[in-house]
Protein backbone atom coordinates (compact mmCIF):
# COMPACT_ATOMS: atom_id res chain seq x y z
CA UNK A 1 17.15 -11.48 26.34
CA UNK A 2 17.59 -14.26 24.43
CA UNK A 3 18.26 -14.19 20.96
CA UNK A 4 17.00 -17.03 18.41
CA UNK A 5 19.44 -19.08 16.60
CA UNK A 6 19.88 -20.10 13.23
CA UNK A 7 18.48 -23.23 13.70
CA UNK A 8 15.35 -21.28 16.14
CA UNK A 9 14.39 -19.21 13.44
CA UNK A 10 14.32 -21.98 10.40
CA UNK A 11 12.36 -24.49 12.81
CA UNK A 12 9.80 -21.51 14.02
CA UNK A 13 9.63 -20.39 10.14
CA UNK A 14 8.99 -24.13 8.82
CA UNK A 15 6.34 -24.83 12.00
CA UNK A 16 4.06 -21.83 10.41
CA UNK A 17 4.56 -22.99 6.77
CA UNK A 18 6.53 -19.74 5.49
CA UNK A 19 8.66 -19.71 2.81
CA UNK A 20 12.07 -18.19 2.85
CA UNK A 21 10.41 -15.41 1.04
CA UNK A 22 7.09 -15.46 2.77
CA UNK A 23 9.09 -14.09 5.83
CA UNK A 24 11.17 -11.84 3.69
CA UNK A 25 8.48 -9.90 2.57
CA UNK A 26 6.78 -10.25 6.13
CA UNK A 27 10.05 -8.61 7.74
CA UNK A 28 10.93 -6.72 4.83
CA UNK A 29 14.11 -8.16 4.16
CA UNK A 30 15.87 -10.20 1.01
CA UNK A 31 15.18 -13.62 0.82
CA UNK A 32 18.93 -14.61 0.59
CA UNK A 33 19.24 -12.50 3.49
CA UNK A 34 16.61 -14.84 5.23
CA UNK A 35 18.65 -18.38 3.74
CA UNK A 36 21.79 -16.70 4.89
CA UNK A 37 21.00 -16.24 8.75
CA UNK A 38 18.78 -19.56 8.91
CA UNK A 39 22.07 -21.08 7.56
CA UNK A 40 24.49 -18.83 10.45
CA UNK A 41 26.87 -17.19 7.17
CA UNK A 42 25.95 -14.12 8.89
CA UNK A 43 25.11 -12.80 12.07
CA UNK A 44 22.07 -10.04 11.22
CA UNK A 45 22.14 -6.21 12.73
CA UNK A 46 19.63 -6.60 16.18
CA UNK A 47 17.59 -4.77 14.30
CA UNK A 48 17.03 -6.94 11.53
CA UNK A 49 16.65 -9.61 13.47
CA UNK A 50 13.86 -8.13 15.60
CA UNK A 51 11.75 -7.29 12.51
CA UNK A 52 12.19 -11.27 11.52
CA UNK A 53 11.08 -12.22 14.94
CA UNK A 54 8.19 -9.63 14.90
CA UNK A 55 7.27 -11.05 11.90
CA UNK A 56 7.24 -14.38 13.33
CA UNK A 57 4.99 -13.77 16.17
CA UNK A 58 2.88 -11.57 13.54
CA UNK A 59 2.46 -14.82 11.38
CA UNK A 60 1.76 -16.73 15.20
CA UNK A 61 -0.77 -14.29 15.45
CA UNK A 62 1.09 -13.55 18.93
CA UNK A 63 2.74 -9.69 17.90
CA UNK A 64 0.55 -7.09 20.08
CA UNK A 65 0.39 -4.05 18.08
CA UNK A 66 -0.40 -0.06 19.84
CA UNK A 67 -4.02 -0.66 17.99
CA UNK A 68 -4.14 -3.55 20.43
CA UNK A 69 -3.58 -1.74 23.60
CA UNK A 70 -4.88 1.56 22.98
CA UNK A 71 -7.77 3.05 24.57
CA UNK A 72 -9.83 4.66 21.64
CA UNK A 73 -11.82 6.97 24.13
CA UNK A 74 -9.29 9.52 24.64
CA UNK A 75 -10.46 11.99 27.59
CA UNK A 76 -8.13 14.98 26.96
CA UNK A 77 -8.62 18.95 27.28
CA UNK A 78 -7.22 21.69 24.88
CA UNK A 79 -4.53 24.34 25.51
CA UNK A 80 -6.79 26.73 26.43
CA UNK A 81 -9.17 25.43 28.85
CA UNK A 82 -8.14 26.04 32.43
CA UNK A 83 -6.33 24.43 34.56
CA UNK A 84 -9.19 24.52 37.02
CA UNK A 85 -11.03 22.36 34.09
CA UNK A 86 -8.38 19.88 33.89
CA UNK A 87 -7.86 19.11 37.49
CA UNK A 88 -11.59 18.47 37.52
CA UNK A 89 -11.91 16.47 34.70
CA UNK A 90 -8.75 14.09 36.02
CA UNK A 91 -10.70 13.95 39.42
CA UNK A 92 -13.98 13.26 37.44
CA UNK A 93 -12.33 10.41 34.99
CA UNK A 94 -9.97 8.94 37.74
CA UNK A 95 -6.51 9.95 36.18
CA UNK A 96 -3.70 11.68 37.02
CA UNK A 97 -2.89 12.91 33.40
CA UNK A 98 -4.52 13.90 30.26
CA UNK A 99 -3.18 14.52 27.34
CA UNK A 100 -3.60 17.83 25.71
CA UNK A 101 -5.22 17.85 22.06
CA UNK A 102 -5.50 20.81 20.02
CA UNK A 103 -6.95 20.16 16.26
CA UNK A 104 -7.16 16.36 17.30
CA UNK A 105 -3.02 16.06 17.15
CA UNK A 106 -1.30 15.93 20.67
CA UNK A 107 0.83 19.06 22.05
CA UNK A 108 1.35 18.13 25.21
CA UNK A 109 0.20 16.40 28.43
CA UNK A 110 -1.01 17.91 31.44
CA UNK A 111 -0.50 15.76 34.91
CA UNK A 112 -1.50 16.39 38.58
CA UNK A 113 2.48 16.78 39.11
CA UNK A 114 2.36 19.44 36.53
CA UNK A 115 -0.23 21.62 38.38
CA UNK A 116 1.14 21.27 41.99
CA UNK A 117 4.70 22.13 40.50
CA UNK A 118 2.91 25.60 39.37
CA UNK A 119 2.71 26.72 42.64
CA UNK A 120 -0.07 28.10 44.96
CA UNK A 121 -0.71 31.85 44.50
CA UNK A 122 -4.74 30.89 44.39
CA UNK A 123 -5.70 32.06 41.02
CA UNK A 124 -3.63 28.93 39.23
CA UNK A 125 -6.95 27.38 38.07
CA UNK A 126 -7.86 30.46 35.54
CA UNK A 127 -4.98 29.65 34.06
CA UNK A 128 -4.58 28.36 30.76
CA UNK A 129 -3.48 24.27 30.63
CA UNK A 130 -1.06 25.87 27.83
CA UNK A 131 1.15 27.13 31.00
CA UNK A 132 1.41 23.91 33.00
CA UNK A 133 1.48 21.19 30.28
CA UNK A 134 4.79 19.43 29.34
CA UNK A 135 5.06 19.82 25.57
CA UNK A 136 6.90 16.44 26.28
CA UNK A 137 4.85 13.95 24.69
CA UNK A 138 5.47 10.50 22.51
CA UNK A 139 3.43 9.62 19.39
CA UNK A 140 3.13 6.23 17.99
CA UNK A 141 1.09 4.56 15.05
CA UNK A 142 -1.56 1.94 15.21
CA UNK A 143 1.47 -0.37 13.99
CA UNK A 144 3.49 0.35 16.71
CA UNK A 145 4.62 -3.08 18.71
CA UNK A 146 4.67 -3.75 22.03
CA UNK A 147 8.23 -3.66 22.74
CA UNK A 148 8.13 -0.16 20.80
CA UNK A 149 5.12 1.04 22.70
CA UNK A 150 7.43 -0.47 26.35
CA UNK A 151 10.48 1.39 25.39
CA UNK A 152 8.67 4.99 25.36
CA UNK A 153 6.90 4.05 28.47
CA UNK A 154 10.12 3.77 30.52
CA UNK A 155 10.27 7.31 29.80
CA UNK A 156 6.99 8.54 29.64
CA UNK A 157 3.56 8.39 31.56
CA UNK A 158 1.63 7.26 28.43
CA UNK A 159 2.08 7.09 24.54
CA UNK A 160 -0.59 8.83 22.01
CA UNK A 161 -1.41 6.71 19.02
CA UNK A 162 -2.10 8.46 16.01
CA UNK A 163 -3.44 7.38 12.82
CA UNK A 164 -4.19 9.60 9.11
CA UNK A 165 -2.22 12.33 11.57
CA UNK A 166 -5.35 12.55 14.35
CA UNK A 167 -5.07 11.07 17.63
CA UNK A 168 -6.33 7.56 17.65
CA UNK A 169 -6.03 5.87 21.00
CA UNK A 170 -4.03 6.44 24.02
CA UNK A 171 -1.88 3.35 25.67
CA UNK A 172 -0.65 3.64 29.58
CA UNK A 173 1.43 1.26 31.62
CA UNK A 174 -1.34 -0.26 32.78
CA UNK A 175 -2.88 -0.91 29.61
CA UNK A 176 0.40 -2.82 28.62
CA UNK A 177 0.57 -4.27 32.34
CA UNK A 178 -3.32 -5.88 31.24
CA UNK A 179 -2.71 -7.37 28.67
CA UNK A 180 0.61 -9.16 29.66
CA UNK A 181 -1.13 -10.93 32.28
């Protein structure tokens, strides 16, 4: 990755028409803060530095957000429905997951993995999705970025979005994969 310079960031800034303090309250930093790096008396935390960038490419119009990505049709099942209901309803919908809602927050996820690692004695499907889900599962908000919404997908197979504390979208890897090219 590279990482802007001094002189990137001013000339990126001054291209959108932002003040100094325009982009300090955009990446919720101090405006000296903001004079300081464009003028390279300090070298900012990574972190710091991606919220200034993010809020570049916010102001570009460019920063893809969870609310961007997310499918708002989530196809789930609850805790208690069967298992035998869930492998038909992933069959059905064409996935190999759902994510397990109870009281419209996620508490789990439920994948085809899941169900064959339960094992074969025949009456699997009666049981309850509560004993094969993975209570494993990552939450983001609406505001989430891209690169936020990436990171969890290296470790997971998809990433609820919530909003006001319900489940408002769902985002996979090939949701991201879509809209990067």
């Amino acid at each position: 990755m590279d990482l802007p310079t001094p002189t990137d960031l001013r000339e990126r800034r001054t291209e959108l028409e932002l003040t100094q303090s325009d982009l300090a309250d955009r990446a919720e930093v101090s405006q000296p803060l903001i004079a300081r790096i464009e003028g390279g008396d300090v070298d900012p935390r990574l972190s710091t530095l991606r919220r200034i960038v993010n809020a570049l490419e916010e102001a570009e119009g460019g920063l893809l957000r969870a609310r961007d990505l997310m499918h708002t049709e989530v196809i789930a099942v609850a805790p208690d429905d069967s298992v035998r209901e869930a492998i038909s309803l992933m069959l059905e919908e064409g996935y190999s997951q759902l994510p397990v809602i109870r009281d419209e927050y996620p508490v789990g996820i439920i994948s085809n993995g899941d169900v064959r690692r339960l094992g074969g004695e025949g009456g699997t499907g009666s049981l309850p999705v509560a004993d094969a889900m993975r209570e494993s599962i990552t939450t983001v908000t609406t505001d989430a970025t891209l690169d936020e919404v990436d990171a969890h997908l290296d470790h997971h197979e998809a990433v609820i979005v919530i909003e006001d504390g319900r489940v408002a979208g769902i985002v996979t890897e090939a949701d991201v994969a879509a809209h990067l090219s």
